[in-house]
C-alpha atoms as a PDB file:
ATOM      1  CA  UNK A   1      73.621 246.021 110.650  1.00  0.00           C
ATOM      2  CA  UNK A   2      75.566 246.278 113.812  1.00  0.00           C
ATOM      3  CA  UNK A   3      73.053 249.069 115.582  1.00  0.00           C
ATOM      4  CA  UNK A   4      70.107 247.167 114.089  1.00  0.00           C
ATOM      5  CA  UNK A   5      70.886 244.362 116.227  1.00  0.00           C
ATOM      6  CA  UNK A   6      71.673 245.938 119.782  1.00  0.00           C
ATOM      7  CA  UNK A   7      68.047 246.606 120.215  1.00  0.00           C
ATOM      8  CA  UNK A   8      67.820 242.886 120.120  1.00  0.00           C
ATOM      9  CA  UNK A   9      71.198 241.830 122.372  1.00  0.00           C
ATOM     10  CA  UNK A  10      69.739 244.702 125.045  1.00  0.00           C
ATOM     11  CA  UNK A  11      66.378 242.574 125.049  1.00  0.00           C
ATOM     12  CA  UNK A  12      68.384 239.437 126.286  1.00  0.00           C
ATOM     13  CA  UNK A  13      68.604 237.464 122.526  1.00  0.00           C
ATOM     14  CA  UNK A  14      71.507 236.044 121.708  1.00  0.00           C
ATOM     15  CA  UNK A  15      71.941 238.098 118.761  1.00  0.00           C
ATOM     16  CA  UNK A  16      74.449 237.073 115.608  1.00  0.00           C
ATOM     17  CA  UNK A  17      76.042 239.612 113.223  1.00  0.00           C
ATOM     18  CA  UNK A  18      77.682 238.036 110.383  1.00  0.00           C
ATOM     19  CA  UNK A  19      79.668 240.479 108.257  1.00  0.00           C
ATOM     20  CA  UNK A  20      83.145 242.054 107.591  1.00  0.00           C
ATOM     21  CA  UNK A  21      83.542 243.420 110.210  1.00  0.00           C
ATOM     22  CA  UNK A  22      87.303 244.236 110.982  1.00  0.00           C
ATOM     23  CA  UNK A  23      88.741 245.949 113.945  1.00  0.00           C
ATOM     24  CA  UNK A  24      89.079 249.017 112.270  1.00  0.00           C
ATOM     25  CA  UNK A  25      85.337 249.234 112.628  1.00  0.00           C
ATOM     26  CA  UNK A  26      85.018 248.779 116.190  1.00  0.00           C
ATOM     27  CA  UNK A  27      85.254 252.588 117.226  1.00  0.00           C
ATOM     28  CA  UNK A  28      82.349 253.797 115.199  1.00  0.00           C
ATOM     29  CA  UNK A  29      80.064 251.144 117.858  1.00  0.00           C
ATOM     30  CA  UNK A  30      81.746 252.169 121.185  1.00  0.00           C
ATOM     31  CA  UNK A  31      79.301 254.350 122.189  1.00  0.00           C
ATOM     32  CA  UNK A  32      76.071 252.209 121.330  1.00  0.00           C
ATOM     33  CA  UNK A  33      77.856 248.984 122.690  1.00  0.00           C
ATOM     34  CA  UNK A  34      77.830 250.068 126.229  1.00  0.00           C
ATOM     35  CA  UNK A  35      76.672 247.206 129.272  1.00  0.00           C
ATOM     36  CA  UNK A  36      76.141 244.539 126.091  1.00  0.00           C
ATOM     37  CA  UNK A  37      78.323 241.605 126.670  1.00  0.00           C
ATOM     38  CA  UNK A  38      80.361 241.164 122.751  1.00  0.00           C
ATOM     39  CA  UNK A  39      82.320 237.941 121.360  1.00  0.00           C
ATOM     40  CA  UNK A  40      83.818 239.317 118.654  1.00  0.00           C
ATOM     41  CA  UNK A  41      85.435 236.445 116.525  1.00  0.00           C
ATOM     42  CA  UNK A  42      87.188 236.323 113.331  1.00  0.00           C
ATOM     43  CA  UNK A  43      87.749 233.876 110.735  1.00  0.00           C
ATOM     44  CA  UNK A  44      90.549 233.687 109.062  1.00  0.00           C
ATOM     45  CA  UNK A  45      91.328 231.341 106.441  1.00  0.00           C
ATOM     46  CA  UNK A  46      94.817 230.549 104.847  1.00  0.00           C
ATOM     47  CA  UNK A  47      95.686 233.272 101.746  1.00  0.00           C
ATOM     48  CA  UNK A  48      95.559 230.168  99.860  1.00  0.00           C
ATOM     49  CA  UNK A  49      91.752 229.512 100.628  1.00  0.00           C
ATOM     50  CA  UNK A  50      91.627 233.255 100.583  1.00  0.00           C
ATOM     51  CA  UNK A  51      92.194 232.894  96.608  1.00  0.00           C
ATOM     52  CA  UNK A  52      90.582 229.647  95.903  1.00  0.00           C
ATOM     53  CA  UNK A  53      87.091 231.316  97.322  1.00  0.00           C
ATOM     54  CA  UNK A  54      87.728 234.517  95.426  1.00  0.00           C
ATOM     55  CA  UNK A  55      88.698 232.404  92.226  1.00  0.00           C
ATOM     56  CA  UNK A  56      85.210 231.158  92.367  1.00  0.00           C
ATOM     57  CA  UNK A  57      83.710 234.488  92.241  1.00  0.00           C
ATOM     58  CA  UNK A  58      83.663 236.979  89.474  1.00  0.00           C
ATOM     59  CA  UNK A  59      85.371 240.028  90.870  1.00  0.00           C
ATOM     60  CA  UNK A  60      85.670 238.809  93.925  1.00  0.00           C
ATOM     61  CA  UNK A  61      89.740 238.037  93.879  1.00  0.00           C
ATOM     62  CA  UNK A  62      91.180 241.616  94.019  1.00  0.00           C
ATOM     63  CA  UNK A  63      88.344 242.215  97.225  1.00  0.00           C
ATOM     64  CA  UNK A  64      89.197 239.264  98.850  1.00  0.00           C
ATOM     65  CA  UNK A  65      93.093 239.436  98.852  1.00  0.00           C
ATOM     66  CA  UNK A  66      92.559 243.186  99.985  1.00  0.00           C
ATOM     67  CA  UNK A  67      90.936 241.537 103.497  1.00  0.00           C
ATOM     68  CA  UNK A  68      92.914 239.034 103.376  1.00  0.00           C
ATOM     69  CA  UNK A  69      96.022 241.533 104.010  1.00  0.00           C
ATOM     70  CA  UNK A  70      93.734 243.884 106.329  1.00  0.00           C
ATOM     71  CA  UNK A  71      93.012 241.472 108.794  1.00  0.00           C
ATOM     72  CA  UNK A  72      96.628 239.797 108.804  1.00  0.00           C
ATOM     73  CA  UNK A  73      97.870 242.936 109.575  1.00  0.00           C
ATOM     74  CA  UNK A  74      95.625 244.299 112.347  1.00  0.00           C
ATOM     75  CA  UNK A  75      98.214 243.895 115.453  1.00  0.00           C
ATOM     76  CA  UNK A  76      98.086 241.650 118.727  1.00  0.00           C
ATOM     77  CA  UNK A  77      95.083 243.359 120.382  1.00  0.00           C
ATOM     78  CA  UNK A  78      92.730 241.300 118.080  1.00  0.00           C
ATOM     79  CA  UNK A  79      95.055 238.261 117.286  1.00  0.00           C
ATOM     80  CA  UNK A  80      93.337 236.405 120.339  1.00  0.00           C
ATOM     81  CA  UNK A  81      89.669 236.874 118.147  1.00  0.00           C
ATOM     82  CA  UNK A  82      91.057 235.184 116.064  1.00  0.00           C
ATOM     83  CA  UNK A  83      90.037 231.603 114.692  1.00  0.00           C
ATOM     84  CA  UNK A  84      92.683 229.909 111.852  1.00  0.00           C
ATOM     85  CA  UNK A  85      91.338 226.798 110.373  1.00  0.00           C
ATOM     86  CA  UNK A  86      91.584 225.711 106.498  1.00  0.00           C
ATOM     87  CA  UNK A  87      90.800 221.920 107.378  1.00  0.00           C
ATOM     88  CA  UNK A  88      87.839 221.999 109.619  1.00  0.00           C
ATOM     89  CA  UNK A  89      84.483 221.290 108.736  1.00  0.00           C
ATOM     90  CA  UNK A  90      81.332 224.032 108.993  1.00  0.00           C
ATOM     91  CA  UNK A  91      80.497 221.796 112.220  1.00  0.00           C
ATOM     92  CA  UNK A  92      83.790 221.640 113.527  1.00  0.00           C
ATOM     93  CA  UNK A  93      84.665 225.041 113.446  1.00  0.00           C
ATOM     94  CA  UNK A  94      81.102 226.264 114.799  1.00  0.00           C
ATOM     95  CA  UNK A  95      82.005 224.026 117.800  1.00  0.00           C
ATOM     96  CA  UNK A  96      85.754 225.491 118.613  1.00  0.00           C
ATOM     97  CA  UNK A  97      83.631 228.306 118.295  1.00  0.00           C
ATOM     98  CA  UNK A  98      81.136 227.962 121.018  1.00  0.00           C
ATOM     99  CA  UNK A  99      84.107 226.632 123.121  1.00  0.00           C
ATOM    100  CA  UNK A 100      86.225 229.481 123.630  1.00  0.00           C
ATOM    101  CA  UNK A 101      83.089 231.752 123.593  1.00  0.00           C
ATOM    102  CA  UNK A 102      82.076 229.573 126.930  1.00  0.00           C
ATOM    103  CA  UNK A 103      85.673 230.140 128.113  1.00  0.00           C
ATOM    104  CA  UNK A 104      85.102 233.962 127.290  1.00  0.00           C
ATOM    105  CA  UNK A 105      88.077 233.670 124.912  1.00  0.00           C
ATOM    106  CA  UNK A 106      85.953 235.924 122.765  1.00  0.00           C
ATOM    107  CA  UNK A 107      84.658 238.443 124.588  1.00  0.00           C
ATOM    108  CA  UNK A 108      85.859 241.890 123.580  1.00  0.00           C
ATOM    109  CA  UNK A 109      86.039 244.913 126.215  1.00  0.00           C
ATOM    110  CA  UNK A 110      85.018 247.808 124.612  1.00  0.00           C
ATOM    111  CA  UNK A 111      87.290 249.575 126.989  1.00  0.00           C
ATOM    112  CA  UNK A 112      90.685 248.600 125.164  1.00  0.00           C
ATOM    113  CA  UNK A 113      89.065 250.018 122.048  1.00  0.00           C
ATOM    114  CA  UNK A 114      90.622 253.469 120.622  1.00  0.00           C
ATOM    115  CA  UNK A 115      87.779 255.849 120.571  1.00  0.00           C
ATOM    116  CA  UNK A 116      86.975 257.182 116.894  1.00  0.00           C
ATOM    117  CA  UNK A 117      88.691 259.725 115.693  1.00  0.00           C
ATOM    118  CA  UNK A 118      86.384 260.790 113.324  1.00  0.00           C
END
């Protein structure tokens, strides 16, 4: 999904990739994310919310508590991409959101990323 869309981000779209992606990932794109300006922003809801979602799901709850721990565990580096908020609404959180993307609060230097290894 990720490559798909750099053709699209190195035409000058503003180009959204909505998945799991966790930090863990971001090595296997270093090379193909050269000169293409990345917010990389994660949500992360409450392991309470965590459960109620997966409760909903059929097979879901073993999955979700999984990324739940993952991405509570993935070090300072990425804590600052991260976004915490069980109370806001869709439109509330879309707007903190395009606020700290404006204040580059978001944008992620390839750079400080650990090159794959392997």
């Amino acid at each position: 999904m990720v490559l798909a869309a750099i053709p699209y981000a190195r035409g000058g779209f503003e180009t959204i990739v909505d998945f799991t992606i966790g930090p863990w990932a971001l090595p296997f794109f270093k090379p193909w994310m050269k000169n293409i300006p990345v917010d990389f922003i994660i949500l992360c809801p409450s392991e309470r919310v965590c459960e109620e979602r997966a409760n909903g799901r059929e097979g879901g709850a073993r999955h979700d508590k999984e990324l739940f721990h993952a991405f509570n565990e993935m070090g300072e580096l990425f804590e600052r991409f991260t976004l915490r908020d069980d109370e806001g609404s869709v439109e509330e959180i879309i707007e903190k959101m395009k606020e700290r993307m404006q204040r580059g609060e978001y944008r992620l230097d390839f750079s400080t990323i650990p090159d794959n290894e392997g």
